[in-house]
Protein backbone atom coordinates (compact mmCIF):
# COMPACT_ATOMS: atom_id res chain seq x y z
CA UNK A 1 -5.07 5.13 -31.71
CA UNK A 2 -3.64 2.36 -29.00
CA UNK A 3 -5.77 0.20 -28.24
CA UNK A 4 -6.14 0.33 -24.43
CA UNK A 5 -5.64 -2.32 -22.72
CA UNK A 6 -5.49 -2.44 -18.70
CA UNK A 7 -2.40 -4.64 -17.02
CA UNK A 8 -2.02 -4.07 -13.49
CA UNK A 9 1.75 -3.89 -11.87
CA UNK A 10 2.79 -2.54 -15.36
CA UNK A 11 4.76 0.32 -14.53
CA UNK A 12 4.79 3.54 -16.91
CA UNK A 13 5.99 6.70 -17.06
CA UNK A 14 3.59 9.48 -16.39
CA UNK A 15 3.98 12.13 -19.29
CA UNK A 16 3.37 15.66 -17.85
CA UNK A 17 1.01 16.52 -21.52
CA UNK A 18 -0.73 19.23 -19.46
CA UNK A 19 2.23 20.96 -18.82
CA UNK A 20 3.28 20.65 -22.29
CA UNK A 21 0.16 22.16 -24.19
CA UNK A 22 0.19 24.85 -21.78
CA UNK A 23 3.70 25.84 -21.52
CA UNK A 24 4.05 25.53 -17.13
CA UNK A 25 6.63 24.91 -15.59
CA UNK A 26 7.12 21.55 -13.74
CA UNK A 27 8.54 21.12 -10.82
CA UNK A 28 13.05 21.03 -10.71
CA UNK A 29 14.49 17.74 -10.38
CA UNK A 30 14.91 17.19 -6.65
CA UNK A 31 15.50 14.41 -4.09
CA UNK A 32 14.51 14.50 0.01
CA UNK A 33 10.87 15.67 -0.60
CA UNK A 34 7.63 13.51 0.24
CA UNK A 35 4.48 13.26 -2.09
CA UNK A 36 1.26 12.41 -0.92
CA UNK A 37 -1.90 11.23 -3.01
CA UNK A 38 -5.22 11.88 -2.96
CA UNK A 39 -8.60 12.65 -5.03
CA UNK A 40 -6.70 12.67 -8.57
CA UNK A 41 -4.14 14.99 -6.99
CA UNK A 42 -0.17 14.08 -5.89
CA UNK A 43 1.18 17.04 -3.96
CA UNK A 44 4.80 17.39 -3.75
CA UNK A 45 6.61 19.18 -0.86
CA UNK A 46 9.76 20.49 -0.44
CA UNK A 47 12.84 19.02 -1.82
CA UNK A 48 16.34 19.26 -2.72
CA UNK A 49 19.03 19.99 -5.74
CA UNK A 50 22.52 21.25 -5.23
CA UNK A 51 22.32 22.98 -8.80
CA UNK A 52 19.81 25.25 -8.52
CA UNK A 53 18.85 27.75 -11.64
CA UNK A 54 21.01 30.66 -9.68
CA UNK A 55 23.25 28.71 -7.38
CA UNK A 56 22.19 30.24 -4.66
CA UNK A 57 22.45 28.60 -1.56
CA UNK A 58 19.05 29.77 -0.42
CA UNK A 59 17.42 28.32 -3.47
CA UNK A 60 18.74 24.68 -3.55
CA UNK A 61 16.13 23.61 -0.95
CA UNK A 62 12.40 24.00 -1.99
CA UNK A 63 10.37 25.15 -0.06
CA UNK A 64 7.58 24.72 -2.41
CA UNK A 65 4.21 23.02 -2.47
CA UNK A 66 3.36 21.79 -6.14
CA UNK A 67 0.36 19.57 -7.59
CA UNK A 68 -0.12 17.26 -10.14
CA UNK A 69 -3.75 16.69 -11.31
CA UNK A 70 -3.63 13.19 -12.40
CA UNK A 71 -6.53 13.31 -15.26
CA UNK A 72 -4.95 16.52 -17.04
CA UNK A 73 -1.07 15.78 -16.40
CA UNK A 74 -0.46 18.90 -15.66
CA UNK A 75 1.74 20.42 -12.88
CA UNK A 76 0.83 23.44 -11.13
CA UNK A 77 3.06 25.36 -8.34
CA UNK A 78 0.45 26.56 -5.28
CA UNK A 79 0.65 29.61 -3.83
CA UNK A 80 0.24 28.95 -0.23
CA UNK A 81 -0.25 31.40 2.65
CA UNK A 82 0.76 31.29 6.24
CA UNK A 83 3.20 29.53 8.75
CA UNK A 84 4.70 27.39 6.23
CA UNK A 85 7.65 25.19 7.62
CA UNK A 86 11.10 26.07 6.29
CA UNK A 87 13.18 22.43 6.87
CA UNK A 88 11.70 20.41 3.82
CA UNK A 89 14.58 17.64 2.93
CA UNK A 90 14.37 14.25 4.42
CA UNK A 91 11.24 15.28 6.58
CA UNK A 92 7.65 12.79 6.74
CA UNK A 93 4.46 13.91 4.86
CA UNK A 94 0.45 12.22 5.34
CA UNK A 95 -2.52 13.50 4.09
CA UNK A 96 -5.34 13.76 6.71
CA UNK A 97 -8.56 15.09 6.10
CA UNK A 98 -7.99 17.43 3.31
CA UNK A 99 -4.63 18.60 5.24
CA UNK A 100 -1.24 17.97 4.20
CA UNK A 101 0.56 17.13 7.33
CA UNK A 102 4.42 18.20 7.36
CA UNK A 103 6.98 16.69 10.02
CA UNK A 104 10.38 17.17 11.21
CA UNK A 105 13.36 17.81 8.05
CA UNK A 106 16.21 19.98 7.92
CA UNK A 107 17.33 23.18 5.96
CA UNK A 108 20.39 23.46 4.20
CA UNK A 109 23.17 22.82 4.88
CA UNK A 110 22.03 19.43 6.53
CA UNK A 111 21.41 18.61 10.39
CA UNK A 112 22.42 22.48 10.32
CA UNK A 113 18.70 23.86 11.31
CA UNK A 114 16.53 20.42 11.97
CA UNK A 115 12.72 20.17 13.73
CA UNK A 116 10.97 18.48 15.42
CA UNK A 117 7.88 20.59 14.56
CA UNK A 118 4.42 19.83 12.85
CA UNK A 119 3.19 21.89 10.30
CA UNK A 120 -0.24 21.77 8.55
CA UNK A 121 -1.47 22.87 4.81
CA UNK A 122 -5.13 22.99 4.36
CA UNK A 123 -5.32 21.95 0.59
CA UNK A 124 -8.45 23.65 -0.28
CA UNK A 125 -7.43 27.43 1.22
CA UNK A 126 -3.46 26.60 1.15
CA UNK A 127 -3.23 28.24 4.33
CA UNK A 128 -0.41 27.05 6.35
CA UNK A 129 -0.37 26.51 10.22
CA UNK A 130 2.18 25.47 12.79
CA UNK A 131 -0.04 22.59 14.98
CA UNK A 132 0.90 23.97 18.50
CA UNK A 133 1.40 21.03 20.74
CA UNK A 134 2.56 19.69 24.72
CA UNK A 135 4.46 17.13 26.00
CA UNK A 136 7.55 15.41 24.89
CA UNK A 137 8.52 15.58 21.25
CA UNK A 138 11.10 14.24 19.40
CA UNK A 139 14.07 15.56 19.05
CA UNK A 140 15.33 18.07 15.83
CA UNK A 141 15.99 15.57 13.62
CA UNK A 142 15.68 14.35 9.94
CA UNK A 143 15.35 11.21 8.07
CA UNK A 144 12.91 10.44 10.86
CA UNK A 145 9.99 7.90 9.54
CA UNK A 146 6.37 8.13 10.52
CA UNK A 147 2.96 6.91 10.13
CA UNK A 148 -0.60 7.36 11.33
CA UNK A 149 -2.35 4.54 12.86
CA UNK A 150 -6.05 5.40 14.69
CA UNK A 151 -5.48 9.03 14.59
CA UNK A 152 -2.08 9.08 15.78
CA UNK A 153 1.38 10.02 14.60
CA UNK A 154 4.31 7.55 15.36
CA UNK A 155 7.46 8.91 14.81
CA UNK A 156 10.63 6.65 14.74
CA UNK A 157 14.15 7.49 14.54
CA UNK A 158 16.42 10.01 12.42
CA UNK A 159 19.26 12.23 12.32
CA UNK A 160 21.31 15.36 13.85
CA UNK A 161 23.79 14.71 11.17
CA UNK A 162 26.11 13.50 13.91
CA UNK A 163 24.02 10.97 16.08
CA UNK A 164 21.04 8.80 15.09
CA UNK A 165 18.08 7.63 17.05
CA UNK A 166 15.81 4.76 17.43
CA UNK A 167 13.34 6.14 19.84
CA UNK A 168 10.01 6.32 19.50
CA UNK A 169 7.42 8.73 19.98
CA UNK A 170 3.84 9.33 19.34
CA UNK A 171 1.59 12.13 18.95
CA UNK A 172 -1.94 12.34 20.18
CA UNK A 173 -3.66 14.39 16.71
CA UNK A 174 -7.13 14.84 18.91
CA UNK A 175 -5.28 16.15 22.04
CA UNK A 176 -2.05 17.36 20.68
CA UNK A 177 -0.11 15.79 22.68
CA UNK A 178 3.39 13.69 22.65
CA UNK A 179 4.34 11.27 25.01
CA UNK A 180 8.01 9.08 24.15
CA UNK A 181 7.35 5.58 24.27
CA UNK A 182 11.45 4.28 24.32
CA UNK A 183 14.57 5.94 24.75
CA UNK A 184 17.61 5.38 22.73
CA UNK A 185 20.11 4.20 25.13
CA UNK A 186 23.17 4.74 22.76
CA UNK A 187 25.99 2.53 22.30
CA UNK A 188 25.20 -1.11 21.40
CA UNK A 189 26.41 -2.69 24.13
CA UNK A 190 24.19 -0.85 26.13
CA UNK A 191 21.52 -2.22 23.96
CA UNK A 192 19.04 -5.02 24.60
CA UNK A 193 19.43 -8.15 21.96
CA UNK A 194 15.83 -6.70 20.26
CA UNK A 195 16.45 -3.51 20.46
CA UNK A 196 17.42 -2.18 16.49
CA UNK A 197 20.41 0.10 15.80
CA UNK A 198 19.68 3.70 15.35
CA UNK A 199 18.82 5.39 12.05
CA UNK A 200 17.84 7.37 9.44
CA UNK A 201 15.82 7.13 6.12
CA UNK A 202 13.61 3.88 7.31
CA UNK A 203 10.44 3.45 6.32
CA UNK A 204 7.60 1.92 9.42
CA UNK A 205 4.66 0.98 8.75
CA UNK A 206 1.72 -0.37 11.39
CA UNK A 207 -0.55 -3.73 11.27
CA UNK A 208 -2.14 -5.15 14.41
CA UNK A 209 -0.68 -2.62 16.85
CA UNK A 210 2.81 -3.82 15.86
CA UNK A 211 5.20 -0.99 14.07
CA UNK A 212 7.51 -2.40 11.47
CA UNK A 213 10.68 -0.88 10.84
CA UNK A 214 12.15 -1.01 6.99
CA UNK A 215 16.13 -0.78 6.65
CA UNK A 216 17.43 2.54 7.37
CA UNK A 217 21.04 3.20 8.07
CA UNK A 218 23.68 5.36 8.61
CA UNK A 219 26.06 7.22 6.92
CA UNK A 220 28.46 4.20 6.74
CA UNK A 221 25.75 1.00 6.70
CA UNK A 222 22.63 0.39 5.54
CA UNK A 223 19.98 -2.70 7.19
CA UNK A 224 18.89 -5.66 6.43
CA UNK A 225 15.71 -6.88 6.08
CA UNK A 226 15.69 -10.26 6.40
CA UNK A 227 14.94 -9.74 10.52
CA UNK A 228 12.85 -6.46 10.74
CA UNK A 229 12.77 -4.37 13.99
CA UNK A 230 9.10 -4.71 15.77
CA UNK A 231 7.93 -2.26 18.23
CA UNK A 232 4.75 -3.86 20.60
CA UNK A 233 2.36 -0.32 20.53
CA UNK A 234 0.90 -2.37 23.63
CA UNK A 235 3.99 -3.11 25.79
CA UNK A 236 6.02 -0.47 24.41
CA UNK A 237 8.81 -3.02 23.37
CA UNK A 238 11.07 -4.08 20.89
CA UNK A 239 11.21 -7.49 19.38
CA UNK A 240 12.70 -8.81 15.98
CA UNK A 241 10.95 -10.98 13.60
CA UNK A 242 12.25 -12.98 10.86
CA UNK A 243 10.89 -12.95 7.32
CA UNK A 244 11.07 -15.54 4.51
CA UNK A 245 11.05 -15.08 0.69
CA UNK A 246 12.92 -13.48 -1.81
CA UNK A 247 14.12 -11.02 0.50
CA UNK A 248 15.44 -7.12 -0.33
CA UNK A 249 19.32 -6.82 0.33
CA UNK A 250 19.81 -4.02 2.83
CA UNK A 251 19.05 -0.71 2.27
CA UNK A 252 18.45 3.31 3.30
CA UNK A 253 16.23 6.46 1.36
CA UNK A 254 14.52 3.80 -0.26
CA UNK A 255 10.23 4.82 -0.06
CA UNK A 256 7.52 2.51 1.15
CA UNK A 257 3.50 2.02 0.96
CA UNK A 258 1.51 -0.25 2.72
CA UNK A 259 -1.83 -1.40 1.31
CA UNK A 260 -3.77 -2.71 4.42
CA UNK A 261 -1.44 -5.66 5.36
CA UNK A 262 0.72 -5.31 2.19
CA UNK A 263 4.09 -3.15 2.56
CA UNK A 264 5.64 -2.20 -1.21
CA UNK A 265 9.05 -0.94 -1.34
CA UNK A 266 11.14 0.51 -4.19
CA UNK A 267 14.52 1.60 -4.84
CA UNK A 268 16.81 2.60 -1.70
CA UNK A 269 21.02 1.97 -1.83
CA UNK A 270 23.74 0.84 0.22
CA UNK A 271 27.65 1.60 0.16
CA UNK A 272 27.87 -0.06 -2.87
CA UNK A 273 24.66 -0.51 -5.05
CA UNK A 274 22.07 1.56 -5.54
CA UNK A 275 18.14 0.03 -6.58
CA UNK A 276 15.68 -0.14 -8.76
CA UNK A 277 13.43 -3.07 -8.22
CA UNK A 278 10.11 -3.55 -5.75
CA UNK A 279 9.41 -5.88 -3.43
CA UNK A 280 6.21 -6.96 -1.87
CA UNK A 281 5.66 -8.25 1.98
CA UNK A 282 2.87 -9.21 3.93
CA UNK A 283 2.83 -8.78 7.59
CA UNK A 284 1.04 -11.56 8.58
CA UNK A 285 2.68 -13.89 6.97
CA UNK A 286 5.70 -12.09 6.82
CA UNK A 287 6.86 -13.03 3.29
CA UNK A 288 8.76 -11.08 0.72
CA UNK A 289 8.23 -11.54 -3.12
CA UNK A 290 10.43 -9.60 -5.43
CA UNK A 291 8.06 -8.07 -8.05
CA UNK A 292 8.21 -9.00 -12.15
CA UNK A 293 8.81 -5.03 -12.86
CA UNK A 294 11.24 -2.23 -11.70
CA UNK A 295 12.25 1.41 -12.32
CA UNK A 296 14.04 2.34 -15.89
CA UNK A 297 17.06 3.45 -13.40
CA UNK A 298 18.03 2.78 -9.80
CA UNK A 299 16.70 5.75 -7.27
CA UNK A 300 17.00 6.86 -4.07
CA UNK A 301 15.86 9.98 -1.71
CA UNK A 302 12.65 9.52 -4.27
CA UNK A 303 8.96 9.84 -2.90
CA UNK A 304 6.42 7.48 -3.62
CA UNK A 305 2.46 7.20 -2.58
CA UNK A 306 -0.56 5.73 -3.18
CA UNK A 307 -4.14 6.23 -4.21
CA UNK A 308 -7.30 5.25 -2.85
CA UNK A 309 -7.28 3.13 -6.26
CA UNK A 310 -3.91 1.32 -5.21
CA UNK A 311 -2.21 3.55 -7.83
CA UNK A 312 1.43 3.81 -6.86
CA UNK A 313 3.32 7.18 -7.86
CA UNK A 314 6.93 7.53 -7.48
CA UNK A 315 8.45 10.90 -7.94
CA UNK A 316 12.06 12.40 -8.37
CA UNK A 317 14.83 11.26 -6.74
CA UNK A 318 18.50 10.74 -7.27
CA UNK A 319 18.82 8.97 -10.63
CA UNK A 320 21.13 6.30 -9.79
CA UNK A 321 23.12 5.81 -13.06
CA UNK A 322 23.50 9.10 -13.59
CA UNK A 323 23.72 10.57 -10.27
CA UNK A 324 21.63 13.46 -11.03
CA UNK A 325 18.36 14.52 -9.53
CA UNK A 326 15.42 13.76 -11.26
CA UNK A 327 11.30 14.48 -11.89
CA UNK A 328 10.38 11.79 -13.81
CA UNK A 329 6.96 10.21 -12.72
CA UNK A 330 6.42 6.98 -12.71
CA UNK A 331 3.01 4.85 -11.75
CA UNK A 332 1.67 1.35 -11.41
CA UNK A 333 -1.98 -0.25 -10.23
CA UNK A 334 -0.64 -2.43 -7.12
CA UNK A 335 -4.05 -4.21 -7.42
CA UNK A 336 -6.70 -4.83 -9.63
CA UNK A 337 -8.90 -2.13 -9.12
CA UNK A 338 -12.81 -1.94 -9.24
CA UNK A 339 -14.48 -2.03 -12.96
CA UNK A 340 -15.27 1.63 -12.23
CA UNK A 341 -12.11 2.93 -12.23
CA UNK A 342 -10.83 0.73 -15.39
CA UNK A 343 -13.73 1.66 -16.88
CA UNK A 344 -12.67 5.82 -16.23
CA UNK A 345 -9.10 4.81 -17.11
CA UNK A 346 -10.38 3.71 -20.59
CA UNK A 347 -12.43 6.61 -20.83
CA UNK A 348 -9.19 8.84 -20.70
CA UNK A 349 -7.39 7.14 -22.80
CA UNK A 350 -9.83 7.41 -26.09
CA UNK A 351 -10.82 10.97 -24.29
CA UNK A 352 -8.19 12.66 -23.10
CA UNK A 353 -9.77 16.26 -24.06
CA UNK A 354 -12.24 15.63 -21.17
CA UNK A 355 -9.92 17.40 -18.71
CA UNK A 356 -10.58 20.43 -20.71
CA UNK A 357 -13.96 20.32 -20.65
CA UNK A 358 -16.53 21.85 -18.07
CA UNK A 359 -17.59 19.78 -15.20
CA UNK A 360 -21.61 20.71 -15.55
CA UNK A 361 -21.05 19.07 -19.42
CA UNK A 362 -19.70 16.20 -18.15
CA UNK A 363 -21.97 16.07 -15.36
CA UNK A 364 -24.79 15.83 -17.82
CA UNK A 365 -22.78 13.20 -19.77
CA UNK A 366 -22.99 10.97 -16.92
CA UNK A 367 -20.18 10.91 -15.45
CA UNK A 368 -20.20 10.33 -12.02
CA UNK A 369 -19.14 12.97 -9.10
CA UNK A 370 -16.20 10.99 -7.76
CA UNK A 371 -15.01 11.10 -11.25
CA UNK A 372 -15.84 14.70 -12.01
CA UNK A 373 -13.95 15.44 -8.55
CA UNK A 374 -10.51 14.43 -10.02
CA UNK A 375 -10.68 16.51 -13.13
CA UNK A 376 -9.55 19.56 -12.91
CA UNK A 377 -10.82 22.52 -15.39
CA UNK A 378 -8.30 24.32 -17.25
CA UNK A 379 -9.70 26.51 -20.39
CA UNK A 380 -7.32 26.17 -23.68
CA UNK A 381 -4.79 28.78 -24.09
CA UNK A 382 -5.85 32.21 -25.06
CA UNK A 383 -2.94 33.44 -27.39
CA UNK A 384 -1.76 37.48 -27.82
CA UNK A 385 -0.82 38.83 -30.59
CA UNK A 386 2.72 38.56 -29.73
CA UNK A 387 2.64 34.27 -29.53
CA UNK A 388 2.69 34.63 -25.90
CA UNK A 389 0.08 33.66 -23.36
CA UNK A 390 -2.18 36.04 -22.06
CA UNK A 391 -1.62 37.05 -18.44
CA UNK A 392 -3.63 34.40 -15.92
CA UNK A 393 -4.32 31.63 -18.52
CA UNK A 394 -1.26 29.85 -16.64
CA UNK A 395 -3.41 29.45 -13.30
CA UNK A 396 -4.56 25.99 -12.99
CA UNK A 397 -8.48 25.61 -10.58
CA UNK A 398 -7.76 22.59 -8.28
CA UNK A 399 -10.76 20.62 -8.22
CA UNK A 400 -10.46 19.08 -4.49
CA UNK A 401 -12.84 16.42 -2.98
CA UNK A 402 -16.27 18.18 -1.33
CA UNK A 403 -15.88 15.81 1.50
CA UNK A 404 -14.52 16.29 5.33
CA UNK A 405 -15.96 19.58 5.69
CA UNK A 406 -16.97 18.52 9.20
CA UNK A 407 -13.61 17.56 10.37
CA UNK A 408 -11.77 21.11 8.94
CA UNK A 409 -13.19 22.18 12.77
CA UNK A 410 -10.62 19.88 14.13
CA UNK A 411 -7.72 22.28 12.82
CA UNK A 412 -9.06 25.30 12.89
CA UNK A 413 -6.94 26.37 15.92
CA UNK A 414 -4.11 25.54 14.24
């Protein structure tokens, strides 16, 4: 066997081995969904491919909500319950307390049927819920970014299909509330100096009460990033900022993750190339470094997250030299993690059978509950006669994380 041997910002390609031994299904090749991580688990929501298995309209967008459990490989579809929302390409995606927060998207065909609503999925009874809220939204849009920042949700930008937006709005999660922070005044020489071109299919992310805004474009130009649009969550104002570095060329649908004041981003295109390398910035200093690694293939309209471990995932997308949809997995450690989790990464790799074993065995082995909390137990096939599995061997238990039961009162309303 390999000897293992732990490199961080090596990129790999996640092998879906669960899948395999089991004979499920994994998720289409798609582009336009969002993937968030969390506890072992990377949910995927929504989606798009224009061939579908049919080719029926109806079925080219997915509205689907599919897991991958992280120690086993394996992909499982969830069967979900509820209000569920129906415009999943190009929309935003967080995790928050054991809920999968949805935001904004279209249907198909696109800017057709867009939102502006806010839909949640609690992940441990998959029950879907349509958060009810007052004041001023945003408008129906997609390609919209957003991020949380002290239990709020700024939303920035997007798409009817026609016209694009740079305004920005926020949403109170504890009172429900929206209130619109800017307006987009339209043409650009209506325009202050500072204030940044609407857009769709940025990225934002938040340090020091300051909102970054990553490239973006339109359907005819992408943005640099050399000078990055700052909104002042104080004042309520725009400013531009200049970085230094090796800096990205511009760029739209590329995906972005910020470790504390670290923003990663990969992939993206413009009118005439499309991407496959990652860059590194840091907002305080506000330099870029191009990273030693990239993709196998330039991709765009891809989905990428982290893990509480700095694991980055990066999931499907539009396979740039091909120009077909993929659902390749890819992940990298950012960041050296602690000696705990190399330690369980080494484990897995001489013990891979552990995510078919029970979690009171393992328990008694000593591993520890954090651990135990990302495995998921899935008993080994039971054949039929016939070669064929038996009927319910396919389900897959989730194994979620046995914290934030006191804040599930927080959505309960929902």
């Amino acid at each position: 066997q390999k000897m293992f041997n732990f490199r961080p910002q090596e990129l790999t390609k996640v092998e879906t081995t669960g899948n395999q031994l089991r004979g499920i299904h994994c998720p289409s090749p798609r582009s336009g969904h969002r993937i968030v991580v969390t506890c072992g688990n990377a949910y995927s929501c929504g989606g798009y491919n224009p061939i579908s298995v049919d080719d029926a309209v109806e079925h080219i967008l997915f509205k689907e909500l599919w897991v991958f459990n992280i120690v086993s490989k394996t992909w499982k579809h969830l069967k979900t319950s509820g209000n569920a929302p129906e415009e999943l390409a190009s929309h935003c995606a967080a995790f928050i307390d054991n809920h999968l927060l949805i935001f904004g998207g279209t249907a198909y065909p696109f800017g057709a049927k867009s939102s502006n609503d806010a839909h949640i999925c609690n992940l441990k009874t998959l029950q879907w819920s349509k958060l009810e809220t007052t004041g001023t939204p945003p408008k129906k849009q997609y390609g919209q970014a957003m991020a949380i920042f002290e239990n709020k949700m700024y939303v920035v930008g997007g798409t009817s299909g026609y016209a694009y937006s740079n305004e920005v709005h926020c949403l109170n999660l504890a009172t429900k509330e929206w209130r619109q922070l800017n307006k987009c005044v339209g043409p650009s020489h209506l325009r202050s100096e500072y204030e940044p071109e609407p857009r769709y299919r940025h990225e934002i992310a938040i340090e020091d009460n300051k909102l970054f805004v990553f490239g973006g474009g339109t359907a005819a130009e992408s943005f640099e990033l050399s000078r990055l649009p700052v909104f002042n969550l104080d004042t309520n104002t725009w400013f531009q900022i200049a970085t230094t570095g090796d800096c990205p060329e511009p760029r739209r649908c590329h995906s972005c993750v910020q470790i504390k004041s670290d923003v990663y981003i990969c992939g993206g295109l413009d009118a005439v190339h499309n991407y496959s390398c990652l860059y590194k910035i840091n907002l305080k200093t506000l330099v870029w470094e191009k990273l030693k690694i990239s993709l196998p293939y330039p991709l765009y309209f891809h989905a990428a997250a982290s893990s509480e471990s700095n694991q980055l995932f990066i999931f499907g997308g539009v396979n740039g030299h091909e120009n077909q949809r993929t659902n390749d997995m890819f992940s990298l450690f950012l960041n050296i993690p602690s000696l705990e989790t190399i330690a369980w990464q080494a484990v897995l790799h001489y013990a891979p059978y552990l995510a078919l074993t029970e979690k009171q065995k393992l328990f008694e082995l000593g591993i520890p509950i954090s651990f135990l909390n990302e495995i998921e137990f899935v008993p080994p096939t039971k054949m039929v006669s016939n070669g064929e599995m038996s009927k319910g061997d396919e389900e897959v238990m989730i194994v979620l994380s046995e914290g934030g039961d006191d804040d599930d009162d927080e959505w309960e309303d929902l």
